[in-house]
ModelCIF file with pLDDT and N, C-alpha, C, O atoms, coordinates in Angstrom:
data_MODEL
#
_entry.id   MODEL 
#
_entity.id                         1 
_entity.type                       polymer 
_entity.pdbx_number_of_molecules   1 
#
_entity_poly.entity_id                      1 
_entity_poly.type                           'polypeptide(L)' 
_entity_poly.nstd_linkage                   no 
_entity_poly.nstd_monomer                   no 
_entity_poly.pdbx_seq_one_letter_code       
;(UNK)(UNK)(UNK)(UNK)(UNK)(UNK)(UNK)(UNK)(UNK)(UNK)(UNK)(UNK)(UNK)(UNK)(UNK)(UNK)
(UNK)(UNK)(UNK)(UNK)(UNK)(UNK)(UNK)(UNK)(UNK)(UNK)(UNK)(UNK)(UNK)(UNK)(UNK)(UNK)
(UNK)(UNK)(UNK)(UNK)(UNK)(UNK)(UNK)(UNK)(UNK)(UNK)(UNK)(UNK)(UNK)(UNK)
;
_entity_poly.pdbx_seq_one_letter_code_can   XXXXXXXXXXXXXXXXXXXXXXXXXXXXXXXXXXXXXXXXXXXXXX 
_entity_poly.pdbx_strand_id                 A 
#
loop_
_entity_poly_seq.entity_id 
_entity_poly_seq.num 
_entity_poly_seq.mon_id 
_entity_poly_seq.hetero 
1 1  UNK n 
1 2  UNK n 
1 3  UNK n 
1 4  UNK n 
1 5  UNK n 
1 6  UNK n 
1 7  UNK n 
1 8  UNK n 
1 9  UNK n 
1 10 UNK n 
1 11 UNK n 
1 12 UNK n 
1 13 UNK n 
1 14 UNK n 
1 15 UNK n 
1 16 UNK n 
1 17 UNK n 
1 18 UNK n 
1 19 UNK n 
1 20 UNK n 
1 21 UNK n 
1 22 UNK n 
1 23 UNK n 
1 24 UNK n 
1 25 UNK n 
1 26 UNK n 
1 27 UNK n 
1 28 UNK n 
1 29 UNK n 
1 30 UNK n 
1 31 UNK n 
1 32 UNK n 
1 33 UNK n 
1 34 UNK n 
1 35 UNK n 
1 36 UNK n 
1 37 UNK n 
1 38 UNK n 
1 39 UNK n 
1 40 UNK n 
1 41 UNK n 
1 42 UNK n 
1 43 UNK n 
1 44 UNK n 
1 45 UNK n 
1 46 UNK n 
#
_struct_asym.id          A 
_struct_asym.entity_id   1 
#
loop_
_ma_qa_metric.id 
_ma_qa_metric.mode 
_ma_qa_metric.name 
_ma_qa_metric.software_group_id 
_ma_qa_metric.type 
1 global pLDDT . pLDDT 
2 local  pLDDT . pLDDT 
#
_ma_qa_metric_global.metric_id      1 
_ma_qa_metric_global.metric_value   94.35 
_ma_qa_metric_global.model_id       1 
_ma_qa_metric_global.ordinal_id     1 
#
loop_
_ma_qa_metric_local.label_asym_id 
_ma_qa_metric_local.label_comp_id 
_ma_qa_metric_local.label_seq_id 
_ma_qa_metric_local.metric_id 
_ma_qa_metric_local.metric_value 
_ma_qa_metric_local.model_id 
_ma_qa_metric_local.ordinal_id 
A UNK 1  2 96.00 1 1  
A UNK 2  2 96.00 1 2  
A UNK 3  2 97.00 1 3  
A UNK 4  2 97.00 1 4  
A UNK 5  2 97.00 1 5  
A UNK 6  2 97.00 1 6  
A UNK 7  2 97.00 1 7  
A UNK 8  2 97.00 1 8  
A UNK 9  2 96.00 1 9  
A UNK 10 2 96.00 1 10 
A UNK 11 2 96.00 1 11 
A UNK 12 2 95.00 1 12 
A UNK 13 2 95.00 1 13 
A UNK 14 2 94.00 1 14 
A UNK 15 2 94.00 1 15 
A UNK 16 2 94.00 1 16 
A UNK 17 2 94.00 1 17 
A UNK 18 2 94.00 1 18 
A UNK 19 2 92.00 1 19 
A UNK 20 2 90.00 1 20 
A UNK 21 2 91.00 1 21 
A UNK 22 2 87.00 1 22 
A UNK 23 2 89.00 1 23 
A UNK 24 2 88.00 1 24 
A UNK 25 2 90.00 1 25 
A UNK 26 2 92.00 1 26 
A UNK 27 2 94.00 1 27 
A UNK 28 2 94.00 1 28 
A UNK 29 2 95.00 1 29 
A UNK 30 2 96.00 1 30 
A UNK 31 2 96.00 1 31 
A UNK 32 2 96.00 1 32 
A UNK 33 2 96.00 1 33 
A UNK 34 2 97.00 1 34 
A UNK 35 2 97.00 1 35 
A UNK 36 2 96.00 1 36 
A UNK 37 2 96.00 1 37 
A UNK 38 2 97.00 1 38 
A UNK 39 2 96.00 1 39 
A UNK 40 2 94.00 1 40 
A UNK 41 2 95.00 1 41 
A UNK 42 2 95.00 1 42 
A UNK 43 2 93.00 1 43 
A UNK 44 2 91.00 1 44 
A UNK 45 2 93.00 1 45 
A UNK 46 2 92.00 1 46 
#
loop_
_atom_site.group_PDB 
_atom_site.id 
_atom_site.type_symbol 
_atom_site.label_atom_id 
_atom_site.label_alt_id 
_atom_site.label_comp_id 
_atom_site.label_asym_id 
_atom_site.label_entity_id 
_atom_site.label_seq_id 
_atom_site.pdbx_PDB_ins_code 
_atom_site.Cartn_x 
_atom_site.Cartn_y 
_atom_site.Cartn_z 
_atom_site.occupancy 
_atom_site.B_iso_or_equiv 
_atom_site.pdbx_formal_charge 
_atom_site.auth_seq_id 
_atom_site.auth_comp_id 
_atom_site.auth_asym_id 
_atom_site.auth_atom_id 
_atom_site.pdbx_PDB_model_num 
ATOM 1   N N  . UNK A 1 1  ? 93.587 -114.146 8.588  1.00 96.00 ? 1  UNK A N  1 
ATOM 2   C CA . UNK A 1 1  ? 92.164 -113.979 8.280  1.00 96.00 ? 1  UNK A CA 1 
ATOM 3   C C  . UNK A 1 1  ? 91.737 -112.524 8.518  1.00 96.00 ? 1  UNK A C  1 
ATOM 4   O O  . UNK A 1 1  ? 91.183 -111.894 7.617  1.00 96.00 ? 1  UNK A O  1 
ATOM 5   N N  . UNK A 1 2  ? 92.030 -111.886 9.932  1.00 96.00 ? 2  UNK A N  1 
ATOM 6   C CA . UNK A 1 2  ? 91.863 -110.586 9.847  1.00 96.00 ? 2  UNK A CA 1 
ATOM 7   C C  . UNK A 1 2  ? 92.588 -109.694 8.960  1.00 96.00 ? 2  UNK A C  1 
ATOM 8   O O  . UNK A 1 2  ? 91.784 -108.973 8.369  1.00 96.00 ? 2  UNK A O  1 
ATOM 9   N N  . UNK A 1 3  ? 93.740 -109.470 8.648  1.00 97.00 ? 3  UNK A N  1 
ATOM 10  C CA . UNK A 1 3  ? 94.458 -108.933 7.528  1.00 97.00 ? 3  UNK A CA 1 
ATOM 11  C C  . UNK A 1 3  ? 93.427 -108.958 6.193  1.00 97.00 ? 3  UNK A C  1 
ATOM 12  O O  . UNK A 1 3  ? 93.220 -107.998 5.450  1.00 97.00 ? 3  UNK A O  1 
ATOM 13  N N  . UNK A 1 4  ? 92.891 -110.174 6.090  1.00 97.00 ? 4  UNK A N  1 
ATOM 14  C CA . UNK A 1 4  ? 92.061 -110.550 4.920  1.00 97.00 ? 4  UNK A CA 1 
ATOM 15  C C  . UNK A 1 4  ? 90.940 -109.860 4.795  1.00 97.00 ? 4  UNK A C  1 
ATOM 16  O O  . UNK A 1 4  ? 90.605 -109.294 3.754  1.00 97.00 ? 4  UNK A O  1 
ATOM 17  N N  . UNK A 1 5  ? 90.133 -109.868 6.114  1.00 97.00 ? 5  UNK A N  1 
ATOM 18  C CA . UNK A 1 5  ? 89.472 -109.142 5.915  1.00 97.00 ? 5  UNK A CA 1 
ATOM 19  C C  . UNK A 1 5  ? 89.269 -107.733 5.531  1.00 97.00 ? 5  UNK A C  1 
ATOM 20  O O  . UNK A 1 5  ? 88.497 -107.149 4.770  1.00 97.00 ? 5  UNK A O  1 
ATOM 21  N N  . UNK A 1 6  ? 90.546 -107.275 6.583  1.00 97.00 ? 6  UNK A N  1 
ATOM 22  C CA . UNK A 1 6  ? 90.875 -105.452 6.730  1.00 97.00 ? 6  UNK A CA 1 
ATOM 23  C C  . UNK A 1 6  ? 91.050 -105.218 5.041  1.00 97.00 ? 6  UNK A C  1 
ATOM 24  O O  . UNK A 1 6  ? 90.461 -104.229 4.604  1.00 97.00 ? 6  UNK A O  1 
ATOM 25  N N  . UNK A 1 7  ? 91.773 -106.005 4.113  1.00 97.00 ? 7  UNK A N  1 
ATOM 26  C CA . UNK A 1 7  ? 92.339 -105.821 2.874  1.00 97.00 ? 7  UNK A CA 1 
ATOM 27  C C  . UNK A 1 7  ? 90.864 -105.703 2.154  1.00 97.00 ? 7  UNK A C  1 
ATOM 28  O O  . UNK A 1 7  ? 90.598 -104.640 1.593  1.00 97.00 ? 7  UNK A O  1 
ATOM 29  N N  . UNK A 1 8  ? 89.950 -106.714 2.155  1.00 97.00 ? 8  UNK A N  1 
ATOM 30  C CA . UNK A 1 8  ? 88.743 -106.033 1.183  1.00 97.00 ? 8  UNK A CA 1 
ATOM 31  C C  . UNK A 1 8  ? 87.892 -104.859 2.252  1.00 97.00 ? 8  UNK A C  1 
ATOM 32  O O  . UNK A 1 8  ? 87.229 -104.015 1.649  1.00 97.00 ? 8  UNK A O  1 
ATOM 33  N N  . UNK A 1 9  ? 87.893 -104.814 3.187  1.00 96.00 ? 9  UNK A N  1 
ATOM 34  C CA . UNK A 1 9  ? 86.606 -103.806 3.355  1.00 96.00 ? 9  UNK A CA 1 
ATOM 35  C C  . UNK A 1 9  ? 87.733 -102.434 2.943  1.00 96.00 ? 9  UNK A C  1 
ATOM 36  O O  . UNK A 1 9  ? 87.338 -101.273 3.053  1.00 96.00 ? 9  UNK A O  1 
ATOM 37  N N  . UNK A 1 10 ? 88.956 -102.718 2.534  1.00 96.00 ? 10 UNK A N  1 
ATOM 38  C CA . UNK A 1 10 ? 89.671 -101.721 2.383  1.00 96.00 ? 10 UNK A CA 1 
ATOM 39  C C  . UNK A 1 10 ? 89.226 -101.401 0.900  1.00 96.00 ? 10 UNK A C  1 
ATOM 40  O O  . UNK A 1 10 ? 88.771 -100.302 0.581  1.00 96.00 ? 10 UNK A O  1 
ATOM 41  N N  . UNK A 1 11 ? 89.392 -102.442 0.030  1.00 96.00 ? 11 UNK A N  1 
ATOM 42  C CA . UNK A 1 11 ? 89.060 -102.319 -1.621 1.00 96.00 ? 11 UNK A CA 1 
ATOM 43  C C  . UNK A 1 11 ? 87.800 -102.064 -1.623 1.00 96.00 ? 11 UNK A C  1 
ATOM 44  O O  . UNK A 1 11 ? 87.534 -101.550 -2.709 1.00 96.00 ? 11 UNK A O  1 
ATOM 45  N N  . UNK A 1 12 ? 86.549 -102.186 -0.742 1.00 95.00 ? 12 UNK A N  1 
ATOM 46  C CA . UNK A 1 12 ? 84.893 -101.775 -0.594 1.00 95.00 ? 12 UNK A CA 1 
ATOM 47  C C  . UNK A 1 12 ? 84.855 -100.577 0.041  1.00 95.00 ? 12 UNK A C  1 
ATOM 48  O O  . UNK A 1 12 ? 83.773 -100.005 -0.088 1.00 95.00 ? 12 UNK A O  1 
ATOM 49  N N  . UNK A 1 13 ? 85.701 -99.982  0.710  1.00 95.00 ? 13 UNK A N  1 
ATOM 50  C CA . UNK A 1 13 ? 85.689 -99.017  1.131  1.00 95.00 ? 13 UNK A CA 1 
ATOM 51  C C  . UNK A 1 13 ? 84.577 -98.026  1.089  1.00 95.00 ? 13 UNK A C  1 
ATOM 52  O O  . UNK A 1 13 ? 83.788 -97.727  1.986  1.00 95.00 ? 13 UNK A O  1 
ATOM 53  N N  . UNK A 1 14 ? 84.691 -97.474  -0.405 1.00 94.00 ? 14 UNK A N  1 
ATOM 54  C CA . UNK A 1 14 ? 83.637 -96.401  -1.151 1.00 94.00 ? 14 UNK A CA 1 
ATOM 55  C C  . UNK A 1 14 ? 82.405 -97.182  -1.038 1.00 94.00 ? 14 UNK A C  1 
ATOM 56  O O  . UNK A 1 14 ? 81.450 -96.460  -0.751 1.00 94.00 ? 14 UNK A O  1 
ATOM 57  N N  . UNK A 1 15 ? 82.165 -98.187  -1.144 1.00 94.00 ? 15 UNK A N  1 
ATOM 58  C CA . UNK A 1 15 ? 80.498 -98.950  -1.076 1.00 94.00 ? 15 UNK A CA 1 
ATOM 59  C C  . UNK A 1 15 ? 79.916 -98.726  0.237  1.00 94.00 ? 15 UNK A C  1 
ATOM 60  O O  . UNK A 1 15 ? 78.877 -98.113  0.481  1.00 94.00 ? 15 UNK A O  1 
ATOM 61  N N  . UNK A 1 16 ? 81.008 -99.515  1.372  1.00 94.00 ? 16 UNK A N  1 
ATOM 62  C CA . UNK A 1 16 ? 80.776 -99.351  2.293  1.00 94.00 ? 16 UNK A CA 1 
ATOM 63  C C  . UNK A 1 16 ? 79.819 -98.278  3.218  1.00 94.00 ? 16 UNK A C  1 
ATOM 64  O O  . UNK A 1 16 ? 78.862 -98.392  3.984  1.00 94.00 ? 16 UNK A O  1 
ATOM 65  N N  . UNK A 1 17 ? 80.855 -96.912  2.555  1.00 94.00 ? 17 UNK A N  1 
ATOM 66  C CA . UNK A 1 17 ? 80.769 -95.781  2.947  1.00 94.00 ? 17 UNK A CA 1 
ATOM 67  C C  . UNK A 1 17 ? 79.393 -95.188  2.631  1.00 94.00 ? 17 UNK A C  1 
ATOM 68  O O  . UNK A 1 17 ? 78.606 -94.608  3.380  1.00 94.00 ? 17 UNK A O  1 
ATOM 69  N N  . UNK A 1 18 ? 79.279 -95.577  0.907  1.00 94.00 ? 18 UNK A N  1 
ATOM 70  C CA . UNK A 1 18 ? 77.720 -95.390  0.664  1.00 94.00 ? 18 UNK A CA 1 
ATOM 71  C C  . UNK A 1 18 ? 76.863 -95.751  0.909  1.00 94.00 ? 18 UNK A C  1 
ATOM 72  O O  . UNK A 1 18 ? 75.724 -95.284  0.872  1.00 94.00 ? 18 UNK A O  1 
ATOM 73  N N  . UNK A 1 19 ? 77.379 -96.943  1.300  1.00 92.00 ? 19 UNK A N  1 
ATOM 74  C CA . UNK A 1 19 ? 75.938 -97.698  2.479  1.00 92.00 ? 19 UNK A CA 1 
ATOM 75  C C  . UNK A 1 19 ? 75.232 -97.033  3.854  1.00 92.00 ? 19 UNK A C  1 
ATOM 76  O O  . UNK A 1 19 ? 74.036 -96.898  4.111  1.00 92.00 ? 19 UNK A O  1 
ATOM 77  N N  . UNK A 1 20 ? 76.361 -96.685  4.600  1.00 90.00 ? 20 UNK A N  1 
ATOM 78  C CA . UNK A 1 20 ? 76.069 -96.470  5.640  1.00 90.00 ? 20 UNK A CA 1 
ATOM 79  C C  . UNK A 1 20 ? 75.517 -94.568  6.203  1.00 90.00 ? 20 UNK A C  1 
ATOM 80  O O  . UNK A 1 20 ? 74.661 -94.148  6.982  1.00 90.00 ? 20 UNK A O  1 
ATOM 81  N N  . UNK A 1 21 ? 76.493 -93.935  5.356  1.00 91.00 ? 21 UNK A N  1 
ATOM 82  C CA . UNK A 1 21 ? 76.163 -92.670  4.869  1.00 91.00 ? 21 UNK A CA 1 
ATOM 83  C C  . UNK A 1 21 ? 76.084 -91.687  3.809  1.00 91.00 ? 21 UNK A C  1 
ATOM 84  O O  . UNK A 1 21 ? 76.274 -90.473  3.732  1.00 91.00 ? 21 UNK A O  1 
ATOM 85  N N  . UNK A 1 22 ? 75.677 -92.783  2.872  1.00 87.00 ? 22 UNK A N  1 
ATOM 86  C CA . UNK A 1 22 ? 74.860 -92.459  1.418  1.00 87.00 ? 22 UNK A CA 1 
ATOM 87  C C  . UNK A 1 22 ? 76.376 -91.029  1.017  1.00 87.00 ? 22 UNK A C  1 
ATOM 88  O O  . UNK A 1 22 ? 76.482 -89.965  0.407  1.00 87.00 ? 22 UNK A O  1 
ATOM 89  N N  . UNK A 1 23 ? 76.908 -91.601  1.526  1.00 89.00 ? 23 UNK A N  1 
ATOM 90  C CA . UNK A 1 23 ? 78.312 -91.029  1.114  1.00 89.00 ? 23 UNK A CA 1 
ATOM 91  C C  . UNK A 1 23 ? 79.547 -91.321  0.635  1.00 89.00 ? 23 UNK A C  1 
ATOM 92  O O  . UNK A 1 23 ? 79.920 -92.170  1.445  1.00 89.00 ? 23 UNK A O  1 
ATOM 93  N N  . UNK A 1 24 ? 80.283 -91.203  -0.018 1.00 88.00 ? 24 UNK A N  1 
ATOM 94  C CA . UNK A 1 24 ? 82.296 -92.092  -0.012 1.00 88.00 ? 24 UNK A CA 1 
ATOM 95  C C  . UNK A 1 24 ? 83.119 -91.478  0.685  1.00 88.00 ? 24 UNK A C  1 
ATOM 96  O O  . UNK A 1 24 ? 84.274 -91.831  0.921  1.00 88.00 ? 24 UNK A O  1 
ATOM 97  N N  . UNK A 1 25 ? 82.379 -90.179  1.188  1.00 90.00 ? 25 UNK A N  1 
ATOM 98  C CA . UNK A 1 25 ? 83.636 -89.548  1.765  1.00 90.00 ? 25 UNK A CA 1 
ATOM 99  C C  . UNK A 1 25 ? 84.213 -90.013  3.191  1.00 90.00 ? 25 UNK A C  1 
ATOM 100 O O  . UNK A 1 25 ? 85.273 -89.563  3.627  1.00 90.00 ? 25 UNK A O  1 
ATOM 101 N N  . UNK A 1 26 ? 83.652 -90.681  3.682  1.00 92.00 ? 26 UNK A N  1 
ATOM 102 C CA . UNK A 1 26 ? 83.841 -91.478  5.110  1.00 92.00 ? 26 UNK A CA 1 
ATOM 103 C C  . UNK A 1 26 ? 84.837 -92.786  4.797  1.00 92.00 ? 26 UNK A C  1 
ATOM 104 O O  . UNK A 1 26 ? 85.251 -93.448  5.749  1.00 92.00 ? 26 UNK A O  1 
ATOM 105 N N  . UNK A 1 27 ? 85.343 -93.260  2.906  1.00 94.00 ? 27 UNK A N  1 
ATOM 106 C CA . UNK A 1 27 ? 85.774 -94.354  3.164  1.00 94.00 ? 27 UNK A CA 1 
ATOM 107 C C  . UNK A 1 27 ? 87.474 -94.153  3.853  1.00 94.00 ? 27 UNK A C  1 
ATOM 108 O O  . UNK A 1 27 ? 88.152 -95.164  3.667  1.00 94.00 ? 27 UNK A O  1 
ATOM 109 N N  . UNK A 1 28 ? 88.087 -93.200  4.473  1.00 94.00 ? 28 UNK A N  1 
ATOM 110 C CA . UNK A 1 28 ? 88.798 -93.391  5.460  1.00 94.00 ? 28 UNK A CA 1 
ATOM 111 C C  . UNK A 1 28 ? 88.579 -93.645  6.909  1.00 94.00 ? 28 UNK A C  1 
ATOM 112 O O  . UNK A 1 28 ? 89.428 -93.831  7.781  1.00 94.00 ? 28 UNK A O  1 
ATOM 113 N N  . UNK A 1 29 ? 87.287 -93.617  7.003  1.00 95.00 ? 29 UNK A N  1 
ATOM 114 C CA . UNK A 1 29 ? 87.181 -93.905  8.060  1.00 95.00 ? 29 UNK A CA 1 
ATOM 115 C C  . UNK A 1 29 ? 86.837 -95.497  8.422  1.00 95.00 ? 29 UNK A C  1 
ATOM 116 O O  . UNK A 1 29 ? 87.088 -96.191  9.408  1.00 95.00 ? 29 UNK A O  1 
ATOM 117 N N  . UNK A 1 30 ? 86.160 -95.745  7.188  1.00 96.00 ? 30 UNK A N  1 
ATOM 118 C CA . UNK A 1 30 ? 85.835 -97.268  7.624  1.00 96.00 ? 30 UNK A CA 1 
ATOM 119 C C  . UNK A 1 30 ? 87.071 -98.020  7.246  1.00 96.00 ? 30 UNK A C  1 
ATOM 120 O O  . UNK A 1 30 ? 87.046 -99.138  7.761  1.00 96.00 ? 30 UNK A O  1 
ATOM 121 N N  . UNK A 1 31 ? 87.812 -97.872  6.751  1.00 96.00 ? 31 UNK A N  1 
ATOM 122 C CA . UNK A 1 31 ? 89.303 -98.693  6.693  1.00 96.00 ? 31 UNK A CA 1 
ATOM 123 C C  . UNK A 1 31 ? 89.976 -98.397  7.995  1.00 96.00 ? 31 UNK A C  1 
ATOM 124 O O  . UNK A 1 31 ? 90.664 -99.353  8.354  1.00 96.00 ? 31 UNK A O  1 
ATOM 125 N N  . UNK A 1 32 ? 90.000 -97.380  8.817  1.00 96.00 ? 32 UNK A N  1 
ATOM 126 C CA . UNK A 1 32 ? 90.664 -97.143  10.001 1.00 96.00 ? 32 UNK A CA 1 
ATOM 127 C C  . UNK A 1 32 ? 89.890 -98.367  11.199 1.00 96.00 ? 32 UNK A C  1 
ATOM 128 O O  . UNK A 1 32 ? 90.484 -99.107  11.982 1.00 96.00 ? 32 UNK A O  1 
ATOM 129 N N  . UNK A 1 33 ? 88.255 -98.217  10.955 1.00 96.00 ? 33 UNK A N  1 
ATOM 130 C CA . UNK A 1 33 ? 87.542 -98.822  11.572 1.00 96.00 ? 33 UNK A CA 1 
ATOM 131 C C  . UNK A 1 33 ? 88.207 -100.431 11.247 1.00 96.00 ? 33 UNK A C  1 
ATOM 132 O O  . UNK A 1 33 ? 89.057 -100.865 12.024 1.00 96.00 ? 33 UNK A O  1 
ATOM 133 N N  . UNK A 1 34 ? 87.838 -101.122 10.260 1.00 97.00 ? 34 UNK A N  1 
ATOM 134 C CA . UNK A 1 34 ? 88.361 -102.117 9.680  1.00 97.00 ? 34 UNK A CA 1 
ATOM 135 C C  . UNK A 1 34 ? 89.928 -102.774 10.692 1.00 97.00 ? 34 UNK A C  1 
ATOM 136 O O  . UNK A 1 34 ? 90.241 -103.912 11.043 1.00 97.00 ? 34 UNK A O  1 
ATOM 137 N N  . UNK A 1 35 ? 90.581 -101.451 10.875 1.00 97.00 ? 35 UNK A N  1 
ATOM 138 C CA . UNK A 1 35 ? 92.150 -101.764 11.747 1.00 97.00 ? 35 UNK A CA 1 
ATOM 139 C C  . UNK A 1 35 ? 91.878 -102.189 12.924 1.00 97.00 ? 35 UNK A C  1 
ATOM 140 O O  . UNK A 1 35 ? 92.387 -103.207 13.394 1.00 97.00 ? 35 UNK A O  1 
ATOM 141 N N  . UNK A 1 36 ? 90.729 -101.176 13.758 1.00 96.00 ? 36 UNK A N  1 
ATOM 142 C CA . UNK A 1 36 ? 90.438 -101.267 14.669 1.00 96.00 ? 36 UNK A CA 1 
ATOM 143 C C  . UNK A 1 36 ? 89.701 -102.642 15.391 1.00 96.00 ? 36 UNK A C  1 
ATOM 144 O O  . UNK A 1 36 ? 89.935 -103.160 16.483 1.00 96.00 ? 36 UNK A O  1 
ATOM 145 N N  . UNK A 1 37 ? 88.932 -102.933 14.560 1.00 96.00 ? 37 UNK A N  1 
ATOM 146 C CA . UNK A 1 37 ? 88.565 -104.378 14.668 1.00 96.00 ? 37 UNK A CA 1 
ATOM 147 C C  . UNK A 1 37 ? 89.548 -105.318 14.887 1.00 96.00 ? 37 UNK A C  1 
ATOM 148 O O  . UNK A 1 37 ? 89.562 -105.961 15.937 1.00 96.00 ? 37 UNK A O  1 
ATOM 149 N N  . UNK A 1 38 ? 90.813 -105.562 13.561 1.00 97.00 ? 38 UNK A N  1 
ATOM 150 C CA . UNK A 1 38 ? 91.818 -106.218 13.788 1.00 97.00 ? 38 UNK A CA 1 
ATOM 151 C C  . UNK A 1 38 ? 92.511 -105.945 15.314 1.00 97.00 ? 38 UNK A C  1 
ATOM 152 O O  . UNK A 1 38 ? 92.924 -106.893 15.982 1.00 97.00 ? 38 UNK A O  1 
ATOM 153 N N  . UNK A 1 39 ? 92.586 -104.655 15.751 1.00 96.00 ? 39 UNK A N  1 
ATOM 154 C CA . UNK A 1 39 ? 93.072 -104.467 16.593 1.00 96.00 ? 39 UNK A CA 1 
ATOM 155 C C  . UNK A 1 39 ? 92.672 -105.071 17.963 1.00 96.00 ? 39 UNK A C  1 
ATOM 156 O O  . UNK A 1 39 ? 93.425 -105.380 18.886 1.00 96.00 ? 39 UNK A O  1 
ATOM 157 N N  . UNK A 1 40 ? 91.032 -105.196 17.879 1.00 94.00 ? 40 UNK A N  1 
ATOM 158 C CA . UNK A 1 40 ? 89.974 -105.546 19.131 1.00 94.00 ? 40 UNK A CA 1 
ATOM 159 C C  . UNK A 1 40 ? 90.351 -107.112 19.109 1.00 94.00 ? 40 UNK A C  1 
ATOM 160 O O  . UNK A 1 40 ? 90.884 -107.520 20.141 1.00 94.00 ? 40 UNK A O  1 
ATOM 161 N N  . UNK A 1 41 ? 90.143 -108.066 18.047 1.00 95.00 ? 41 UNK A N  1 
ATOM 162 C CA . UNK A 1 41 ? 90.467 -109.165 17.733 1.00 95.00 ? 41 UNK A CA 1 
ATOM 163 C C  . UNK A 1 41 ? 91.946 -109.666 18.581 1.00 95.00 ? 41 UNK A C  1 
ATOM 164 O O  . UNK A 1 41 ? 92.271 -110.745 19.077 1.00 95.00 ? 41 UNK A O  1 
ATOM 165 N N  . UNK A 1 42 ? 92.334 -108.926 18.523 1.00 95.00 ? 42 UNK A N  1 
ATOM 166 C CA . UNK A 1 42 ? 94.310 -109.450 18.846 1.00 95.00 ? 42 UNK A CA 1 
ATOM 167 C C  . UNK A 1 42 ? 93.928 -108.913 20.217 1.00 95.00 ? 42 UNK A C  1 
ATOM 168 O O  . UNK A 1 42 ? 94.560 -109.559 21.053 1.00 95.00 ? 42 UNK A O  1 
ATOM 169 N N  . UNK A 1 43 ? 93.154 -107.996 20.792 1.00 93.00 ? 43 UNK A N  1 
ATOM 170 C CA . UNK A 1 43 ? 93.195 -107.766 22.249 1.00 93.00 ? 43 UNK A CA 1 
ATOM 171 C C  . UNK A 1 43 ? 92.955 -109.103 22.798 1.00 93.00 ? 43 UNK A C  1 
ATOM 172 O O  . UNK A 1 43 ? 93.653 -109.811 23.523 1.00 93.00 ? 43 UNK A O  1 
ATOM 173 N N  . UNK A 1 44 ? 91.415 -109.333 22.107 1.00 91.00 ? 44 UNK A N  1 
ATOM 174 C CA . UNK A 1 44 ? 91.071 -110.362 22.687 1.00 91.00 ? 44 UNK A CA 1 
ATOM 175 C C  . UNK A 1 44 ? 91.295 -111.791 22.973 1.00 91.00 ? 44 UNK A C  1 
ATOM 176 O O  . UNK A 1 44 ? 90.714 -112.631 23.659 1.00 91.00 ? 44 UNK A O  1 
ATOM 177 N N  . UNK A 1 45 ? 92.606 -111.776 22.017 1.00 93.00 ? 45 UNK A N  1 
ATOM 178 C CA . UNK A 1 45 ? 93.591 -113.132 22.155 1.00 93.00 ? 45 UNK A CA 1 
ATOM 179 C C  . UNK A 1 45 ? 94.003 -113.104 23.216 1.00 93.00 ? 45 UNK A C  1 
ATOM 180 O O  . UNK A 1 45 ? 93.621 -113.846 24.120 1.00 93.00 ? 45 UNK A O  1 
ATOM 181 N N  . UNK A 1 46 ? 95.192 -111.912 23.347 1.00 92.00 ? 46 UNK A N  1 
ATOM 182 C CA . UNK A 1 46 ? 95.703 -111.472 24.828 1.00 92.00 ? 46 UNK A CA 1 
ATOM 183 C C  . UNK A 1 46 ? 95.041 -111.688 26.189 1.00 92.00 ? 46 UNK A C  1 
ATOM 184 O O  . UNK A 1 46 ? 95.587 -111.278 27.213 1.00 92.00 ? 46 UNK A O  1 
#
């Protein structure tokens, strides 16, 4: 499910990006973000 998710905010990326800072150039960052979540998620299994 997280994979799933990370995979579209990955393909929204550029929207994303324009959403939040009326920009695309940030959409590497919100796909990194996107990991990071997955990443917080699996901590919190642990």
């Amino acid at each position: 499910w997280g994979s799933f998710l990370v995979l579209v905010s990955y393909f929204f990326s550029n929207n994303l990006s324009l959403y939040l800072f009326e920009s695309s150039k940030n959409s590497d960052l919100i796909t990194l973000c996107s990991i990071w979540a997955l990443g917080l998620a699996f901590s919190q299994m642990y």
